[in-house]
Protein backbone atom coordinates (compact mmCIF):
# COMPACT_ATOMS: atom_id res chain seq x y z
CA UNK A 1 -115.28 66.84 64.03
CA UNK A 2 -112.55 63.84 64.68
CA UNK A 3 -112.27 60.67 62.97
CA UNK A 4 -111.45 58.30 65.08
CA UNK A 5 -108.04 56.17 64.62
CA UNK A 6 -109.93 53.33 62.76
CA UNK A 7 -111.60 55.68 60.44
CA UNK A 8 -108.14 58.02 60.32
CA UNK A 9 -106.07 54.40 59.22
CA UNK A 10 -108.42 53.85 56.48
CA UNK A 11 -109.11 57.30 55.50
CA UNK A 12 -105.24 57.30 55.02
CA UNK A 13 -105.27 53.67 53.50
CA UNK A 14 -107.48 55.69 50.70
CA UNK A 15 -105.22 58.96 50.22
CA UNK A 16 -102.32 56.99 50.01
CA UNK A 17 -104.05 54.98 46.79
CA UNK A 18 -104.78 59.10 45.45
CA UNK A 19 -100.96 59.94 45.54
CA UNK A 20 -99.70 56.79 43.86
CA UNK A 21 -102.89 57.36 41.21
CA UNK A 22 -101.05 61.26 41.01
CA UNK A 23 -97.87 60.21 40.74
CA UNK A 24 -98.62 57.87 38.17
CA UNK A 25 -100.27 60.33 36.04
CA UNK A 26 -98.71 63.60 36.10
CA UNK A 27 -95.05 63.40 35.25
CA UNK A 28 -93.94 66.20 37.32
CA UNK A 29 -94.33 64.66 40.30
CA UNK A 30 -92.94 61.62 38.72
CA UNK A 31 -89.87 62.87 37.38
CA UNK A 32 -89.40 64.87 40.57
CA UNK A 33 -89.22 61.78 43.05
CA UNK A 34 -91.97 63.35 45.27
CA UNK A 35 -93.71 60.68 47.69
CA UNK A 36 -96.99 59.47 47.24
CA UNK A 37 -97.90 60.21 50.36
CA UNK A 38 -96.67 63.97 50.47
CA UNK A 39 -98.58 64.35 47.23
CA UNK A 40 -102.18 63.27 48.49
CA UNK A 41 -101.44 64.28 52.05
CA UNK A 42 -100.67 67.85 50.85
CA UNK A 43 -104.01 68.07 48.82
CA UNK A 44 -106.19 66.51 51.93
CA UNK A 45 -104.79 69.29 54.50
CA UNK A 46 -105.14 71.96 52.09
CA UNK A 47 -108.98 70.69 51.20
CA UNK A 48 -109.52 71.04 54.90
CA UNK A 49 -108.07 74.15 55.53
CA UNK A 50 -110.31 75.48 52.75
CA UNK A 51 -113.61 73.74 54.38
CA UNK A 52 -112.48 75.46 57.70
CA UNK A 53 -112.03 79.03 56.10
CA UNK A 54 -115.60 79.00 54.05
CA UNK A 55 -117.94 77.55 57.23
CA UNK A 56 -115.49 77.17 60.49
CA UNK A 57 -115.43 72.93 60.50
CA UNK A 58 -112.63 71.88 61.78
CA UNK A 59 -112.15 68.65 60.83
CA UNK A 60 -108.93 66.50 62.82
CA UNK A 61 -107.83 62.90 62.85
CA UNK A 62 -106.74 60.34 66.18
CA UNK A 63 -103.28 59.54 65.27
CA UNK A 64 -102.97 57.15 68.06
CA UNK A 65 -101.65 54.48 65.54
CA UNK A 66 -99.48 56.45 64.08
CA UNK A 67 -96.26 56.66 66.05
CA UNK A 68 -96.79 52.62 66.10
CA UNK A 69 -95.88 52.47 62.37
CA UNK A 70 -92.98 54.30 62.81
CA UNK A 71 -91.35 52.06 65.38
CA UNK A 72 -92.32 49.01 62.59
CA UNK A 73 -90.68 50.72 60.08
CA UNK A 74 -87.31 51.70 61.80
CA UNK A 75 -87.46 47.96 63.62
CA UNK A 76 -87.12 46.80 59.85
CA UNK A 77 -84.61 48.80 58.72
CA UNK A 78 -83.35 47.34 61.91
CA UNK A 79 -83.51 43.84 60.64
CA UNK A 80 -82.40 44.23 57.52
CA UNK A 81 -78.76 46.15 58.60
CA UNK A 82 -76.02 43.14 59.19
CA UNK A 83 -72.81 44.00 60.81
CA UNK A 84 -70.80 43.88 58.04
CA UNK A 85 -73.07 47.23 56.40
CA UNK A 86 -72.95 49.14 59.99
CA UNK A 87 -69.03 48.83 59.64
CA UNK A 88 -68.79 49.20 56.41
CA UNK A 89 -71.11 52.96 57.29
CA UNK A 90 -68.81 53.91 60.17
CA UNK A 91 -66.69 56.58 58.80
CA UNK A 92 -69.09 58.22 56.64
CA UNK A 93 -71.61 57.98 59.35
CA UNK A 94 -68.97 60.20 61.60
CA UNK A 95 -68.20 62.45 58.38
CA UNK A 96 -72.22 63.33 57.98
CA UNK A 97 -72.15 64.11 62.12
CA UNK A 98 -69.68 66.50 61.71
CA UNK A 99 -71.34 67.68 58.43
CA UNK A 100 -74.89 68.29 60.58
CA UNK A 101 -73.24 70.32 63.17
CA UNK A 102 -71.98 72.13 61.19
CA UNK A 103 -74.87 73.15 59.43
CA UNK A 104 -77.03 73.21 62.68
CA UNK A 105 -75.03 76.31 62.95
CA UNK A 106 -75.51 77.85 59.43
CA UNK A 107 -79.18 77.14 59.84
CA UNK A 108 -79.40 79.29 63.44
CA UNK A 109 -77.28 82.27 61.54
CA UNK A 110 -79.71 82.43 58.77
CA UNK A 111 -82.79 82.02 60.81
CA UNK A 112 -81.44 84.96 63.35
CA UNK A 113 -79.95 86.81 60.17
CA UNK A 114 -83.35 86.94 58.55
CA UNK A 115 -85.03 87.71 62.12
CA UNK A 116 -82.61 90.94 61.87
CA UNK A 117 -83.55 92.37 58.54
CA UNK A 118 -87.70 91.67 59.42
CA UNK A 119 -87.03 93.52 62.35
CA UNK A 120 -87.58 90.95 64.90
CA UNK A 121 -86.18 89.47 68.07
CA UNK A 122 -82.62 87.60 67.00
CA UNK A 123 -83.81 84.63 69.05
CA UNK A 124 -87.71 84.43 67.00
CA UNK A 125 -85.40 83.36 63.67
CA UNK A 126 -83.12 80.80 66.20
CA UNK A 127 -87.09 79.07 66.70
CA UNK A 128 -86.75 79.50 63.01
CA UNK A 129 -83.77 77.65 63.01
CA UNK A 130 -82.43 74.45 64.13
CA UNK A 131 -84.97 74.08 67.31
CA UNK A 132 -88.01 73.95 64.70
CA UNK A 133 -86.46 72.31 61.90
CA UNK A 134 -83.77 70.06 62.66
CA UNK A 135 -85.09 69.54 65.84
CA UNK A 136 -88.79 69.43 64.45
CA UNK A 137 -92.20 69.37 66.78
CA UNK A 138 -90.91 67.58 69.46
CA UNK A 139 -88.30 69.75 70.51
CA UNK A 140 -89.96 73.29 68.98
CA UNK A 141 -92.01 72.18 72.13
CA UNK A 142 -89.29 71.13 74.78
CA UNK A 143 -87.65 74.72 74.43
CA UNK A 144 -90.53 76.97 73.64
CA UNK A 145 -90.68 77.88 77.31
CA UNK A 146 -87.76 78.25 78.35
CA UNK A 147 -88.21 80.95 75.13
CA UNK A 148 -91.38 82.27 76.50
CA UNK A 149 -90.03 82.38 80.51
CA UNK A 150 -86.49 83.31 79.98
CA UNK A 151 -85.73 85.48 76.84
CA UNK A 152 -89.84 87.25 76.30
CA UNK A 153 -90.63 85.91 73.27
CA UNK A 154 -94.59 84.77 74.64
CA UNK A 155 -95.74 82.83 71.30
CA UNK A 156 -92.63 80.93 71.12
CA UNK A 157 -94.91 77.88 71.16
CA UNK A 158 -96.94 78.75 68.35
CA UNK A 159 -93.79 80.23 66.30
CA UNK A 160 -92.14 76.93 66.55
CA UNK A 161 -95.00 74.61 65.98
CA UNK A 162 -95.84 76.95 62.72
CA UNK A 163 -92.04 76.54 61.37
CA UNK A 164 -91.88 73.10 62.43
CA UNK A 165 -95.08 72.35 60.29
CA UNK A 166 -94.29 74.69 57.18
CA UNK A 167 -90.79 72.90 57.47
CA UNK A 168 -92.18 69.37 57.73
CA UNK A 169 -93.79 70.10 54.20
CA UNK A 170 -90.27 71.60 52.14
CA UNK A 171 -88.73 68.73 53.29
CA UNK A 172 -91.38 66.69 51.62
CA UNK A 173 -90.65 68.34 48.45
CA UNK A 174 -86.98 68.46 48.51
CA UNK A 175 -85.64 64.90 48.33
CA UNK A 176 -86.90 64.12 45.63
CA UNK A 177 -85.58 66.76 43.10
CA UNK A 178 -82.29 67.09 44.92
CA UNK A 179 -81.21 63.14 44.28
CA UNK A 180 -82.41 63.91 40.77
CA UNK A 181 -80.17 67.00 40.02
CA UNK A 182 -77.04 65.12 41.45
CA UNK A 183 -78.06 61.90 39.61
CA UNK A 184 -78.53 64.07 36.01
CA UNK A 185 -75.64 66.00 36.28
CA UNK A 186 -72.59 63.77 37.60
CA UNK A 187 -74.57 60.67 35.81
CA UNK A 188 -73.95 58.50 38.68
CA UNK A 189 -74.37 54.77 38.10
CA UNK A 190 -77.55 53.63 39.93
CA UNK A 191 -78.10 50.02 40.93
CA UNK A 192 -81.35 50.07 38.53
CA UNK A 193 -79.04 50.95 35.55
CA UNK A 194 -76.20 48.28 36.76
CA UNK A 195 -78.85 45.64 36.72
CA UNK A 196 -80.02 46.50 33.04
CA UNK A 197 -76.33 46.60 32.24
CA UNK A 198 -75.22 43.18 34.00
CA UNK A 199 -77.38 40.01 33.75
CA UNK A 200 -77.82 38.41 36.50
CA UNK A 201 -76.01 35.17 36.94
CA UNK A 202 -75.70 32.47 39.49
CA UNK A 203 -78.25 31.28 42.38
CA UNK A 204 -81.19 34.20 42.96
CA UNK A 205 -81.35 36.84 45.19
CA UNK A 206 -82.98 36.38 47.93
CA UNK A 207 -84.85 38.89 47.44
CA UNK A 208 -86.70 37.38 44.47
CA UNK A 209 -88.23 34.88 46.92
CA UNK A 210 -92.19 34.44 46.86
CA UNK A 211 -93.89 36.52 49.64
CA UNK A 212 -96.17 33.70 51.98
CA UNK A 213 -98.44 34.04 54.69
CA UNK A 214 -95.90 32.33 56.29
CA UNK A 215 -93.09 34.67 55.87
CA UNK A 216 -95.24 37.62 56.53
CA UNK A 217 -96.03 36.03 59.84
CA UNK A 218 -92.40 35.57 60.42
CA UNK A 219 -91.78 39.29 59.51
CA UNK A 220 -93.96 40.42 62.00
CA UNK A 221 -93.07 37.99 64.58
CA UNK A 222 -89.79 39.40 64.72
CA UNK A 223 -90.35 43.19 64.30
CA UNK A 224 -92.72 42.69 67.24
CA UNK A 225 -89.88 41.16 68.96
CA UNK A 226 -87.79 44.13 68.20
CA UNK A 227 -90.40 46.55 69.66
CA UNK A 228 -90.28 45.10 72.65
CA UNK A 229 -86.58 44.88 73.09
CA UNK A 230 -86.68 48.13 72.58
CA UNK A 231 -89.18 49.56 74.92
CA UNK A 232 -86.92 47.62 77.50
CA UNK A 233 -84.00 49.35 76.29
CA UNK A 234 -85.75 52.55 76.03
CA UNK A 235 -86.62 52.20 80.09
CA UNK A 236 -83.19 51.11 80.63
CA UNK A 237 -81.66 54.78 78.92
CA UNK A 238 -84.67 56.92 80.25
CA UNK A 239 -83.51 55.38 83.82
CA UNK A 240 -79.60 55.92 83.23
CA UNK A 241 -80.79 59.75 82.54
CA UNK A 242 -80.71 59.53 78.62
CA UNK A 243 -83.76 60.56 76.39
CA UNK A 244 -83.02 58.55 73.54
CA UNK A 245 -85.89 58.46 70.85
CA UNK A 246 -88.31 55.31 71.72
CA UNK A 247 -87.62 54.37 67.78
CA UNK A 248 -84.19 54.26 67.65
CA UNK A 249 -84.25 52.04 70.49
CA UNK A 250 -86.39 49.84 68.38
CA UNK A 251 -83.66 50.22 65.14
CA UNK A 252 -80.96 49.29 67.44
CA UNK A 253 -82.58 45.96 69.30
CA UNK A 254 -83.51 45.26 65.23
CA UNK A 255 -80.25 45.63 64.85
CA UNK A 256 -78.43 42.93 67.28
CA UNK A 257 -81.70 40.67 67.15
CA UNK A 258 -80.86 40.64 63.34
CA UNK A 259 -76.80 40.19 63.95
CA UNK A 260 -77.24 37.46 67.00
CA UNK A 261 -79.71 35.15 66.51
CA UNK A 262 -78.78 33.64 63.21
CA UNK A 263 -75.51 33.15 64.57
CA UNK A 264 -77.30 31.46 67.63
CA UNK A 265 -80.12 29.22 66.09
CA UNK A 266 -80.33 27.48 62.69
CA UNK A 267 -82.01 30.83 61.29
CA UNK A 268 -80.66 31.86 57.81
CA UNK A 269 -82.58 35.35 58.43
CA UNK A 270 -84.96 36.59 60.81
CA UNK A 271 -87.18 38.08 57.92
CA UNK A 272 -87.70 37.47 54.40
CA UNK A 273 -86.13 40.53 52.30
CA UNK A 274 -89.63 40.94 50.13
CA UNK A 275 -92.30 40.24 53.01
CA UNK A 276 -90.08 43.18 54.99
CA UNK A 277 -89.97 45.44 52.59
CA UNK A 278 -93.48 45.33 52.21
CA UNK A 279 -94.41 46.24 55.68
CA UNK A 280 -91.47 48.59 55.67
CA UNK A 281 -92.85 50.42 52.99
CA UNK A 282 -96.76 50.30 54.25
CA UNK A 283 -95.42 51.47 57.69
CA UNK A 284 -93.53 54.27 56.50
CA UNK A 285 -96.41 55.12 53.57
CA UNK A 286 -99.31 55.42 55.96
CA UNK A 287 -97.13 57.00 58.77
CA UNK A 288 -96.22 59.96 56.49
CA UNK A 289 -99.88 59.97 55.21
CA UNK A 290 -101.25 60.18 58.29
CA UNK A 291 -98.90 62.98 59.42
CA UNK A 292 -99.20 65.47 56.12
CA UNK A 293 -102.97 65.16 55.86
CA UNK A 294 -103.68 65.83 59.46
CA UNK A 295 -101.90 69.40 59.43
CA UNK A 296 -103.94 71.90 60.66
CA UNK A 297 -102.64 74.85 58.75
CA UNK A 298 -105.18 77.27 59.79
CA UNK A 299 -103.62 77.34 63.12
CA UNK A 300 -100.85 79.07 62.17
CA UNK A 301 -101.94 81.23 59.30
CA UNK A 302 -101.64 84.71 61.48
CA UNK A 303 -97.54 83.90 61.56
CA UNK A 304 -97.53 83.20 57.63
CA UNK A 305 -95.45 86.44 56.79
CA UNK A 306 -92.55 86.35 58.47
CA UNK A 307 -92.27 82.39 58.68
CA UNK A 308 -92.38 82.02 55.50
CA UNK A 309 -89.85 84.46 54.67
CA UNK A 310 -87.43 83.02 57.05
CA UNK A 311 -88.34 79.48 55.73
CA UNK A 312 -87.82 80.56 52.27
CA UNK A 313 -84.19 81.63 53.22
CA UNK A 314 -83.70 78.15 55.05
CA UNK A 315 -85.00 76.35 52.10
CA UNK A 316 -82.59 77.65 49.49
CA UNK A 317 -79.45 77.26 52.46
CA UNK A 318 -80.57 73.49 52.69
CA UNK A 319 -81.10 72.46 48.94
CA UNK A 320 -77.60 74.07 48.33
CA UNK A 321 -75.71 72.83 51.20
CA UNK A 322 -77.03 69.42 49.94
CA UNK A 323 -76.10 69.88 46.66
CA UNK A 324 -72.62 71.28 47.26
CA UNK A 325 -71.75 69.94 50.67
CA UNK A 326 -73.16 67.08 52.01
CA UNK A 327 -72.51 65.27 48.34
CA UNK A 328 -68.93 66.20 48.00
CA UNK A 329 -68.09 64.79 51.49
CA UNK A 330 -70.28 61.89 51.21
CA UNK A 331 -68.02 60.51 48.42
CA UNK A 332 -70.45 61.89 45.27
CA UNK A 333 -71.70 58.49 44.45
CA UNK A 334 -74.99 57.03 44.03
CA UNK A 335 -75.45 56.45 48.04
CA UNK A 336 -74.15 60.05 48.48
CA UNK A 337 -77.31 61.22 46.29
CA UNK A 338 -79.78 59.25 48.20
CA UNK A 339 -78.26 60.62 51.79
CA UNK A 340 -78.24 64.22 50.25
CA UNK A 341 -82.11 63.43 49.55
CA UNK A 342 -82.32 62.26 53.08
CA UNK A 343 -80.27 65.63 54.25
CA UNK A 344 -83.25 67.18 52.62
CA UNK A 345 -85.67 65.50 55.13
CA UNK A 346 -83.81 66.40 58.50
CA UNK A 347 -82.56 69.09 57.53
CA UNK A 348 -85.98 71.18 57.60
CA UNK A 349 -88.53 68.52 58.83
CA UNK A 350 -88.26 65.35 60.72
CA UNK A 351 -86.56 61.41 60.29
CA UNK A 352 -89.89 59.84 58.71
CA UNK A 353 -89.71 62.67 56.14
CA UNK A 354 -86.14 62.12 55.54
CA UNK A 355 -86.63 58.62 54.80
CA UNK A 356 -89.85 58.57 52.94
CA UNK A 357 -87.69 61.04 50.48
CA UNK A 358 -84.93 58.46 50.35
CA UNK A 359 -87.48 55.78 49.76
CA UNK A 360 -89.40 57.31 46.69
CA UNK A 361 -85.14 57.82 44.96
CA UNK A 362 -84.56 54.05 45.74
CA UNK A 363 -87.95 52.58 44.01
CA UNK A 364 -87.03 54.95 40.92
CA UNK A 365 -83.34 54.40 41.13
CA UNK A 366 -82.43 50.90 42.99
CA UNK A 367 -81.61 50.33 46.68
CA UNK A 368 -78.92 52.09 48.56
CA UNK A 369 -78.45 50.22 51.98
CA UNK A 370 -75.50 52.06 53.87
CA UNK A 371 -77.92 55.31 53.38
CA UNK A 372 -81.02 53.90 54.39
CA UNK A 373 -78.64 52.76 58.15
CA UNK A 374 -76.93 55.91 58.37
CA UNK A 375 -79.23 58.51 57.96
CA UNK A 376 -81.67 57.35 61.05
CA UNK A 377 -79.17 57.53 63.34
CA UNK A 378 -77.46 60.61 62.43
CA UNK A 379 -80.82 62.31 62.55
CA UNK A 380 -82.65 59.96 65.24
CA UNK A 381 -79.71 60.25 68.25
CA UNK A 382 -76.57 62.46 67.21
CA UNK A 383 -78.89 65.55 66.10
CA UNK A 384 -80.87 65.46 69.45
CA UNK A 385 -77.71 65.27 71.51
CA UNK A 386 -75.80 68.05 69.26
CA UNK A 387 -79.16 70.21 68.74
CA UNK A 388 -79.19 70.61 72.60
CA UNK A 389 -75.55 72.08 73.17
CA UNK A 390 -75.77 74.20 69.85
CA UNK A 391 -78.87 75.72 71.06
CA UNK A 392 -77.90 76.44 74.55
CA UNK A 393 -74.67 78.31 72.76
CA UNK A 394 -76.72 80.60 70.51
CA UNK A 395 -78.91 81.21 73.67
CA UNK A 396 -75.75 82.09 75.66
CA UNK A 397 -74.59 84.68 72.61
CA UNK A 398 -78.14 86.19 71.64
CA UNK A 399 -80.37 85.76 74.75
């Protein structure tokens, strides 16, 4: 049984409404930063894997419009990043590249280290490692047969597909809780607590300007100009040889649409800060929805054991490289709490989780801007590019 994508958009309109109803009411999840949409997602795919293990219904979803909302949401990060914050972001953006490499590498040594000790092939806990996780679906399924051909290993598909999924849901529940732990125990000054402390004086923020029909209109006017500046620049890199990720194209013609064309026309700003965080935030809700309730889990339940024991090992590696790592060289400020709940994301599942954690910490804690720029494109170009040669290496040393 499929729904098809109308029925799947609503459906998810309607689980999305659940998790904030959750979150609202139980504290835990509350206090814990986890997203509304992980929370109802989680229960949907876990009510259908229990309705496929009593009478066999499987029960799927057409995610056609899925990957759509995720180009809208990076186009409006895209639009709402001026020059000034990408420079301002440049050296910490090249300090949390160096800082990802170098914990693609951890992550392959204790995915093989905990393939040794279960007895298994070293290069079953490498698809445990940064190909699955760090790389995530898309690229569990670019290597698996070269896995399969080359090295033996004939369910490499299914072994990274399964890791890649159980990873996609830690890193749901690890943002949150991380940013929270730094915030608590350093008591870092949040922009929510420096706007309680400081009136506001002067002219308003813009962003306290009313939300129109008209400025929604403009908002989307403009992202779908973005979107299609960057499927040109997306056939542009794909024809110079480069695979570059069809949404960061769209994040980086967001980008110089929203650093050119007020400087060209009499445009103050392309999009109104309120009617584009809206859309940002029912992009990225639905997206991540959409995703977590849609996971099939029953496909992979023959490879719970040892997955889950290598997870469990990568799980604890991430949450305390975060904690003790990434924080310390990210400058152990507010923004450096928010990126270490982002590091949560990539680190074990995929960019949409990564910023759907950093979202839920900004709405409890204020925004945190050079975060919400840098993040995306460690994780949505220098990762893919790095991820490649560090897996070919460990290939080279343990295939």
């Amino acid at each position: 049984m499929q729904f098809e994508s109308f029925a799947t958009f609503n459906i998810a309109i309607v689980v999305l409404a659940i998790g904030r109803w959750l979150n609202r009411k139980v504290g835990f999840l509350r206090e814990f930063n986890i997203p509304e949409p992980v929370t109802s997602g989680l229960l949907v795919c876990l009510l259908l894997a229990l309705i496929h293990a009593v009478n066999g219904t499987e029960i799927s979803f057409n995610l056609q419009t899925r990957d759509f909302l995720l180009l809208y949401f990076f186009a409006a990060i895209g639009l709402n990043a001026d020059i000034k914050t990408l420079l301002s972001g440049g050296w910490p953006l090249l300090i949390l590249v160096v800082t990802t490499v170098g914990y693609m590498i951890l992550q392959n040594l204790t995915g093989i280290g905990m393939a040794a000790l279960l007895g298994l092939n070293p290069l079953v806990g490498l698809l445990g490692g940064s190909v699955s996780l760090l790389g995530g679906h898309g690229t569990a399924i670019a290597w698996a047969p070269r896995f399969a051909e080359s090295h033996g290993i004939s369910n490499a598909l299914e072994i990274g597909i399964a890791c890649a999924t159980f990873g996609l849901v830690l890193a749901s529940l690890m943002g949150g809780p991380i940013a929270r732990i730094l915030i608590r125990r350093h008591r870092l000054k949040t922009p929510q607590a420096a706007a309680m402390a400081e009136p506001e004086v002067g002219t308003p923020d813009r962003e306290q300007e009313a939300v129109t029909y008209f400025s929604l209109l403009g908002t989307l006017f403009w992202l779908n100009v973005s979107l299609g500046l960057g499927e040109v620049l997306h056939e542009v890199l794909k024809a110079a040889g480069s695979n570059l990720p069809l949404f960061v194209c769209c994040l980086f013609a967001a980008i110089i649409l929203t650093n050119t064309v007020p400087r060209l026309l009499p445009i103050r700003c392309l999009a109104a800060p309120r009617s584009l965080a809206i859309v940002s935030d029912i992009a990225l809700g639905i997206f991540l929805t959409m995703s977590l309730m849609s996971l099939q889990l029953w496909t992979i339940a023959s490879l719970a054991g040892p997955i889950l024991a290598i997870l469990a090992a990568q799980f604890v590696v991430s949450f305390l490289f975060a904690l003790f790592v990434v924080f310390k060289v990210m400058g152990r400020d507010y923004e450096a709490a928010v990126i270490c709940a982002g590091f949560g994301g990539i680190s074990l599942g995929a960019t949409p989780t990564a910023m759907a954690n950093m979202s839920a910490v900004a709405q409890t804690y204020g925004p945190a801007h050079r975060a919400f720029i840098i993040v995306p494109l460690v994780s949505g170009f220098f990762v893919d590019i790095s991820n490649a040669v560090v897996i070919q290496r460990f290939l080279n040393w343990f295939g």
